[in-house]
N, C-alpha and C. Protein backbone atom coordinates (compact mmCIF):
# COMPACT_ATOMS: atom_id res chain seq x y z
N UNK A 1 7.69 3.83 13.87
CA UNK A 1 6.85 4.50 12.90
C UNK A 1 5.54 3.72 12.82
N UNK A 2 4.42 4.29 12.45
CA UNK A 2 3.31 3.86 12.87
C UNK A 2 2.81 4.32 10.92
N UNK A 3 2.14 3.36 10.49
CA UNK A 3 1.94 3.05 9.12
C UNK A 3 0.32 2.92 9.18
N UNK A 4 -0.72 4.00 8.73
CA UNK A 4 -1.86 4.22 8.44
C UNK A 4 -2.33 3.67 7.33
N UNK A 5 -3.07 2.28 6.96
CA UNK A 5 -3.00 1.96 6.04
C UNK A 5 -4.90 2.04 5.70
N UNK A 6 -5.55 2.84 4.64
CA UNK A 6 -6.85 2.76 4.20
C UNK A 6 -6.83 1.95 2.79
N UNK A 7 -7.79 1.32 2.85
CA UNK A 7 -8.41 0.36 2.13
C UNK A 7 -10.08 0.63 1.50
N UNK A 8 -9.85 0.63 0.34
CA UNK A 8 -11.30 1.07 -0.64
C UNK A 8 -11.93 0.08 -1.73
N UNK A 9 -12.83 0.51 -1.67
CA UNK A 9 -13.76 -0.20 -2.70
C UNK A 9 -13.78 -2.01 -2.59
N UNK A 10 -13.45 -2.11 -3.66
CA UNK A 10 -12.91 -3.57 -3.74
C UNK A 10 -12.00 -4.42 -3.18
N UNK A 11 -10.68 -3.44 -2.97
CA UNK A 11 -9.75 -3.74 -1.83
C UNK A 11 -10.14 -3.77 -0.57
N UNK A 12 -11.22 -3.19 0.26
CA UNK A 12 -11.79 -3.14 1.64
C UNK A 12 -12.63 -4.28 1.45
N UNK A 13 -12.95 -4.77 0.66
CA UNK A 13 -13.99 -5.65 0.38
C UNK A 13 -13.20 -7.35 0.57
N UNK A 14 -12.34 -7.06 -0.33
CA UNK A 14 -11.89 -8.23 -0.26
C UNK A 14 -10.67 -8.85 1.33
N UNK A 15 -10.29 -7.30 1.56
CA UNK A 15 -9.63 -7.71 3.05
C UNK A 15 -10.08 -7.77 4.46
N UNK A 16 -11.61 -7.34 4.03
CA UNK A 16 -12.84 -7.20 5.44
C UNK A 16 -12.85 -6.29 5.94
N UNK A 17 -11.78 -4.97 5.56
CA UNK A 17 -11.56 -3.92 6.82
C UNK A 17 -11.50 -2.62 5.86
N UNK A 18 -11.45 -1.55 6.52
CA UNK A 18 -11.03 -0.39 5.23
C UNK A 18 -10.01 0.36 6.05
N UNK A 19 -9.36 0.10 7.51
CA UNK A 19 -8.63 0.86 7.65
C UNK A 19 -7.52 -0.02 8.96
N UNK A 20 -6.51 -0.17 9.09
CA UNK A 20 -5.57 -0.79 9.74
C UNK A 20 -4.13 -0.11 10.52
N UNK A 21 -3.85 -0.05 11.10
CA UNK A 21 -2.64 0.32 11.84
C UNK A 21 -1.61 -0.94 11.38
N UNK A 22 -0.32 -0.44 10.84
CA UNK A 22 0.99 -1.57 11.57
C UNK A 22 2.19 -0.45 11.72
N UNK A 23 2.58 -1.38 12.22
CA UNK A 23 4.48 -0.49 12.99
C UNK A 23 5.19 -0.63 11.66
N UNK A 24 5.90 -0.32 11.52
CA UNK A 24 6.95 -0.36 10.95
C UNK A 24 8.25 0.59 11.39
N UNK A 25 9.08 0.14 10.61
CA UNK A 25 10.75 0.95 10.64
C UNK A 25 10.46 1.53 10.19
N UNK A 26 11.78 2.71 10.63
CA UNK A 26 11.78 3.45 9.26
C UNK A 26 13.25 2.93 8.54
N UNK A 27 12.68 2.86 7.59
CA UNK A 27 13.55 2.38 5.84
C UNK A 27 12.30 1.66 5.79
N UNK A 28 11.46 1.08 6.01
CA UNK A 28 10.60 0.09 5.45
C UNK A 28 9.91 0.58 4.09
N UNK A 29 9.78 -0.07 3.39
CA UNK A 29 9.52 0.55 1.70
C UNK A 29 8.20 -0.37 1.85
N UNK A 30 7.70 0.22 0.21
CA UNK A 30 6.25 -0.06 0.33
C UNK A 30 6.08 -1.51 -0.24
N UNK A 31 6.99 -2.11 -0.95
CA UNK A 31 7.18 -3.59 -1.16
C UNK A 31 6.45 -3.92 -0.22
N UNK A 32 7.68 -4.22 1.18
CA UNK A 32 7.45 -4.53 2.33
C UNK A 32 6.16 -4.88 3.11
N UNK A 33 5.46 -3.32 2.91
CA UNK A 33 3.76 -3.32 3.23
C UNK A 33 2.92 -3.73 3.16
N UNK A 34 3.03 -3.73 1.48
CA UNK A 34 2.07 -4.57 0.47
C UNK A 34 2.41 -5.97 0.94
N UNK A 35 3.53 -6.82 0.83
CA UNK A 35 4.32 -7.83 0.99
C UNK A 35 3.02 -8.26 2.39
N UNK A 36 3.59 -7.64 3.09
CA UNK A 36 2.43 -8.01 5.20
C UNK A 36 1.34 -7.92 4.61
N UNK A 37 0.62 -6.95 4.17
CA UNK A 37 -0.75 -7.53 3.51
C UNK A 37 -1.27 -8.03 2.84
N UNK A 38 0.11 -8.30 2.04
CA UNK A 38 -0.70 -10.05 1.10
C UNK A 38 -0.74 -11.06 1.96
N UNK A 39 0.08 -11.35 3.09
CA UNK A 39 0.30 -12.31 3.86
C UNK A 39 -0.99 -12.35 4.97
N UNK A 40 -1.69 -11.04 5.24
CA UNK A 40 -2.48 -11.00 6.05
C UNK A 40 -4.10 -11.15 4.80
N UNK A 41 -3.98 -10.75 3.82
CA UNK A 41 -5.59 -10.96 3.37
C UNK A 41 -5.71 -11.79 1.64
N UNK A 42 -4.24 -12.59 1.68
CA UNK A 42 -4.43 -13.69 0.98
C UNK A 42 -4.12 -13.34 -0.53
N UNK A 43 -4.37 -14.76 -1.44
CA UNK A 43 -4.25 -14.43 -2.80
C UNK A 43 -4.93 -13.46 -3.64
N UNK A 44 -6.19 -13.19 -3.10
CA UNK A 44 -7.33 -12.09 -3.80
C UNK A 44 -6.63 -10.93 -4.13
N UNK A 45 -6.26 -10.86 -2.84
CA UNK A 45 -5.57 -9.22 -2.37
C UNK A 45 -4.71 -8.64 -3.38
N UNK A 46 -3.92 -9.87 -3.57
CA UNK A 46 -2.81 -9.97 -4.45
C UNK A 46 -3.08 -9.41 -5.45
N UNK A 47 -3.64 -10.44 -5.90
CA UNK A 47 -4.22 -9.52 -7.62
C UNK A 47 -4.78 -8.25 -7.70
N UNK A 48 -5.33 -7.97 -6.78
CA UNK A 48 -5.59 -6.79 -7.17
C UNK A 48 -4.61 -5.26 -7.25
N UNK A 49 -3.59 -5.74 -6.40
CA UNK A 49 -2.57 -5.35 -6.30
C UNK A 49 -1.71 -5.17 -7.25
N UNK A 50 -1.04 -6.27 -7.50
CA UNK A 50 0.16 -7.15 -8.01
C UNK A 50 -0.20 -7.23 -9.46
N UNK A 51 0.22 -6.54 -10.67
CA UNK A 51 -0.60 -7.56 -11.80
C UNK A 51 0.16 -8.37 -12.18
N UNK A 52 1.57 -9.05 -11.46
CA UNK A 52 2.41 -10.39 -11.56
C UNK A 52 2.57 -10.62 -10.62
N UNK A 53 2.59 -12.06 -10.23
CA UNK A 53 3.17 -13.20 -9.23
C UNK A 53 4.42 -13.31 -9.25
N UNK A 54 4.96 -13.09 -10.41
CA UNK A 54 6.51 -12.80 -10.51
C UNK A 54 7.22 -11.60 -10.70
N UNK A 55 8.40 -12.15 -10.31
CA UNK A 55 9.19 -10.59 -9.72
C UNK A 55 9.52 -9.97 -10.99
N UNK A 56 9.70 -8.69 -11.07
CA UNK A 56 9.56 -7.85 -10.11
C UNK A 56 8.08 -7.77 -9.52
N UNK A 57 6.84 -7.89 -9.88
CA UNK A 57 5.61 -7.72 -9.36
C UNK A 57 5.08 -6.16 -9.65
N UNK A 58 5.07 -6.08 -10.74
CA UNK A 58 4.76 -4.23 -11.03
C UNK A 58 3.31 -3.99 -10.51
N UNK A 59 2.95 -3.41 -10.18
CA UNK A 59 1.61 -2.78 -9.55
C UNK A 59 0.19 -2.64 -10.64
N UNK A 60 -0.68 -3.41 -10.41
CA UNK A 60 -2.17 -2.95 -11.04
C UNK A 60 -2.07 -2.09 -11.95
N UNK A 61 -2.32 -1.80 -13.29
CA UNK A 61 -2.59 -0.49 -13.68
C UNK A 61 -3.64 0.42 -13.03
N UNK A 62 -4.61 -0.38 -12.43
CA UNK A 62 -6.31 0.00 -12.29
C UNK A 62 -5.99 0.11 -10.64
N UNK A 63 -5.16 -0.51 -9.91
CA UNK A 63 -5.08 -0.15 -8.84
C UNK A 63 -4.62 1.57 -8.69
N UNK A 64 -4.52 2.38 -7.68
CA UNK A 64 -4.06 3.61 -7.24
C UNK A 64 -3.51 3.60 -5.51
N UNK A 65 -2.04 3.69 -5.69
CA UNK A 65 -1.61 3.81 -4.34
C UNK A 65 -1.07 4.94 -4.18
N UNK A 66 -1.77 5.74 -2.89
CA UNK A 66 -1.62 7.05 -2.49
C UNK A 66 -0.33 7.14 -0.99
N UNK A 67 0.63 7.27 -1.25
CA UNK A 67 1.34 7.71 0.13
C UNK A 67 2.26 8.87 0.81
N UNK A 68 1.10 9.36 1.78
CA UNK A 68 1.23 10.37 2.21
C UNK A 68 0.44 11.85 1.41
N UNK A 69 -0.39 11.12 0.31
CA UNK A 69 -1.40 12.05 -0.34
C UNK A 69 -0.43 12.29 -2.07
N UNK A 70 0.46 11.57 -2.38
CA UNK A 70 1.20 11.28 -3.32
C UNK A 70 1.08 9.93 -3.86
N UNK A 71 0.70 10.26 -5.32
CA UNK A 71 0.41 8.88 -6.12
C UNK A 71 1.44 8.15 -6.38
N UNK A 72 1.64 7.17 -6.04
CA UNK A 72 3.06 6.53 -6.41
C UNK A 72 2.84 5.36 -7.16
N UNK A 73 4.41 4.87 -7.95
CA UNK A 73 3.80 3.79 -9.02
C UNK A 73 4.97 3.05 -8.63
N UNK A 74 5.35 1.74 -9.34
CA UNK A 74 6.51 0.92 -9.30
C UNK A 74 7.69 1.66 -9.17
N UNK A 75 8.25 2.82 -9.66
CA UNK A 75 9.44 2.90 -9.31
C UNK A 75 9.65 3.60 -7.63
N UNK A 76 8.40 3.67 -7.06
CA UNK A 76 8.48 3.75 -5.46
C UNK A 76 8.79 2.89 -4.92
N UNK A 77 8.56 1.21 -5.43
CA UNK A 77 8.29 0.28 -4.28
C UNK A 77 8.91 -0.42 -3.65
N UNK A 78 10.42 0.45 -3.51
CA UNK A 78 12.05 -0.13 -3.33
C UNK A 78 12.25 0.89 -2.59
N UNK A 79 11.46 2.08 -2.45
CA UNK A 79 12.22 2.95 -1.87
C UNK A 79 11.47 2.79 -0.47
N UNK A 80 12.94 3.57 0.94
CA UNK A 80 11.67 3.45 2.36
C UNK A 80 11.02 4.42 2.13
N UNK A 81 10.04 4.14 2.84
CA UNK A 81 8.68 5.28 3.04
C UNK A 81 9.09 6.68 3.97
N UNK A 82 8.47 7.31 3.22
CA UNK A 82 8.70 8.69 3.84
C UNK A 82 8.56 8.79 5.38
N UNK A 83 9.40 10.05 6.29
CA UNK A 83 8.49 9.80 7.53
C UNK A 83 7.66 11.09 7.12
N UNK A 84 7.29 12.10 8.47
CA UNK A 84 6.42 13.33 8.44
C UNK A 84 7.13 14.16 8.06
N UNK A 85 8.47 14.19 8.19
CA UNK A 85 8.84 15.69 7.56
C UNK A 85 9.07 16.27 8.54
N UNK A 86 8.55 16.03 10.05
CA UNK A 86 8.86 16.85 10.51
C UNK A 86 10.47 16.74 11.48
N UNK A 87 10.46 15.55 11.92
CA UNK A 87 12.20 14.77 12.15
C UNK A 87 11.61 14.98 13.47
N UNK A 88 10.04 13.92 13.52
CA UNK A 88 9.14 13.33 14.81
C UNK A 88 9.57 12.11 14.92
N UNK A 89 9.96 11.17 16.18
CA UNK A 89 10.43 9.82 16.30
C UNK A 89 9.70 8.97 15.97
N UNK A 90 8.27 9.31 15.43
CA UNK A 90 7.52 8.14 15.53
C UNK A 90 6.79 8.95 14.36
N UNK A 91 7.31 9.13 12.92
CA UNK A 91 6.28 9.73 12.09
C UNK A 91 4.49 8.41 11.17
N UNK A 92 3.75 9.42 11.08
CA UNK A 92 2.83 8.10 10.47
C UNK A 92 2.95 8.13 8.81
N UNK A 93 3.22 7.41 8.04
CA UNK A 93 2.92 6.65 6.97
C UNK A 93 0.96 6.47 6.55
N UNK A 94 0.81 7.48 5.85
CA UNK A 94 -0.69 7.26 5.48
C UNK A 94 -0.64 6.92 3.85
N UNK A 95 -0.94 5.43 3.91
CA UNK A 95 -1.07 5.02 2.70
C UNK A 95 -2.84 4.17 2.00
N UNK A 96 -3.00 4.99 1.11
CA UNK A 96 -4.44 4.67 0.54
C UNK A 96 -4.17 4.11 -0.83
N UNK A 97 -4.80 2.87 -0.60
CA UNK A 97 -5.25 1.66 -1.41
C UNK A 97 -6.33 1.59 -2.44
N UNK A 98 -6.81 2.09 -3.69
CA UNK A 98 -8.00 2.04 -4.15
C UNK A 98 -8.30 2.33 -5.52
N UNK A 99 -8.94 1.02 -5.96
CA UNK A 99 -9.44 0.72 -7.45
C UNK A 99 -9.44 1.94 -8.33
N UNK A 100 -9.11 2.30 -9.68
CA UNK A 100 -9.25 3.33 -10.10
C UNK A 100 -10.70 3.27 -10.40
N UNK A 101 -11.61 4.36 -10.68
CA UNK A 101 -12.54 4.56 -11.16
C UNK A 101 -12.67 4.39 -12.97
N UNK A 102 -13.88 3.40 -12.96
CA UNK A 102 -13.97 2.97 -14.27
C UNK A 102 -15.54 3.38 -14.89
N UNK A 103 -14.95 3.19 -16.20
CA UNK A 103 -16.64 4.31 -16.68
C UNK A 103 -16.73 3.70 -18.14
N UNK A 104 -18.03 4.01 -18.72
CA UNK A 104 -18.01 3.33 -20.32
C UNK A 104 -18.94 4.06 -20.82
């Protein structure tokens, strides 16, 4: 399975890139994902992510993670990731990363 990962705003900013390929299984859950890309773009990343260092690690309020065009929140991030639906050997995982929009 091939895992489409986009990266926005602040999150592209802070990981240098806005858009990445990785493999994954399938069962791989989005823990997991997040998990490889903290490891690949450090503590920053984290936080913006993560709003705990400790477990469980519930997700940003202000962050927004989109997968497969579905907003998902903490009680996704245990589950594996979807494939295409279509029962293709190699489905892609398109998951978007990005700051909520803030206003005053």
């Amino acid at each position: 399975m091939t895992i489409r990962v986009v990266l926005m705003g602040v999150i592209a900013a802070v990981a240098g890139e806005k858009e990445l390929l990785l493999p994954g299984d399938l069962g791989v859950t989005l823990r997991e994902v997040l998990d490889r890309l903290e490891a690949r773009y450090g503590e920053e990343f984290s936080r913006r992510v993560f709003r705990s260092q400790m477990p469980p690690r519930p997700l940003q309020m202000h962050t927004r993670i989109f997968v497969n065009g579905t907003l998902v929140g903490d009680d996704t991030l245990d589950r594996p990731l979807p494939g295409d639906g279509a029962g293709s050997a190699s489905p892609e995982v398109l998951i978007y990363l990005l700051p909520a929009a803030t206003g005053g």
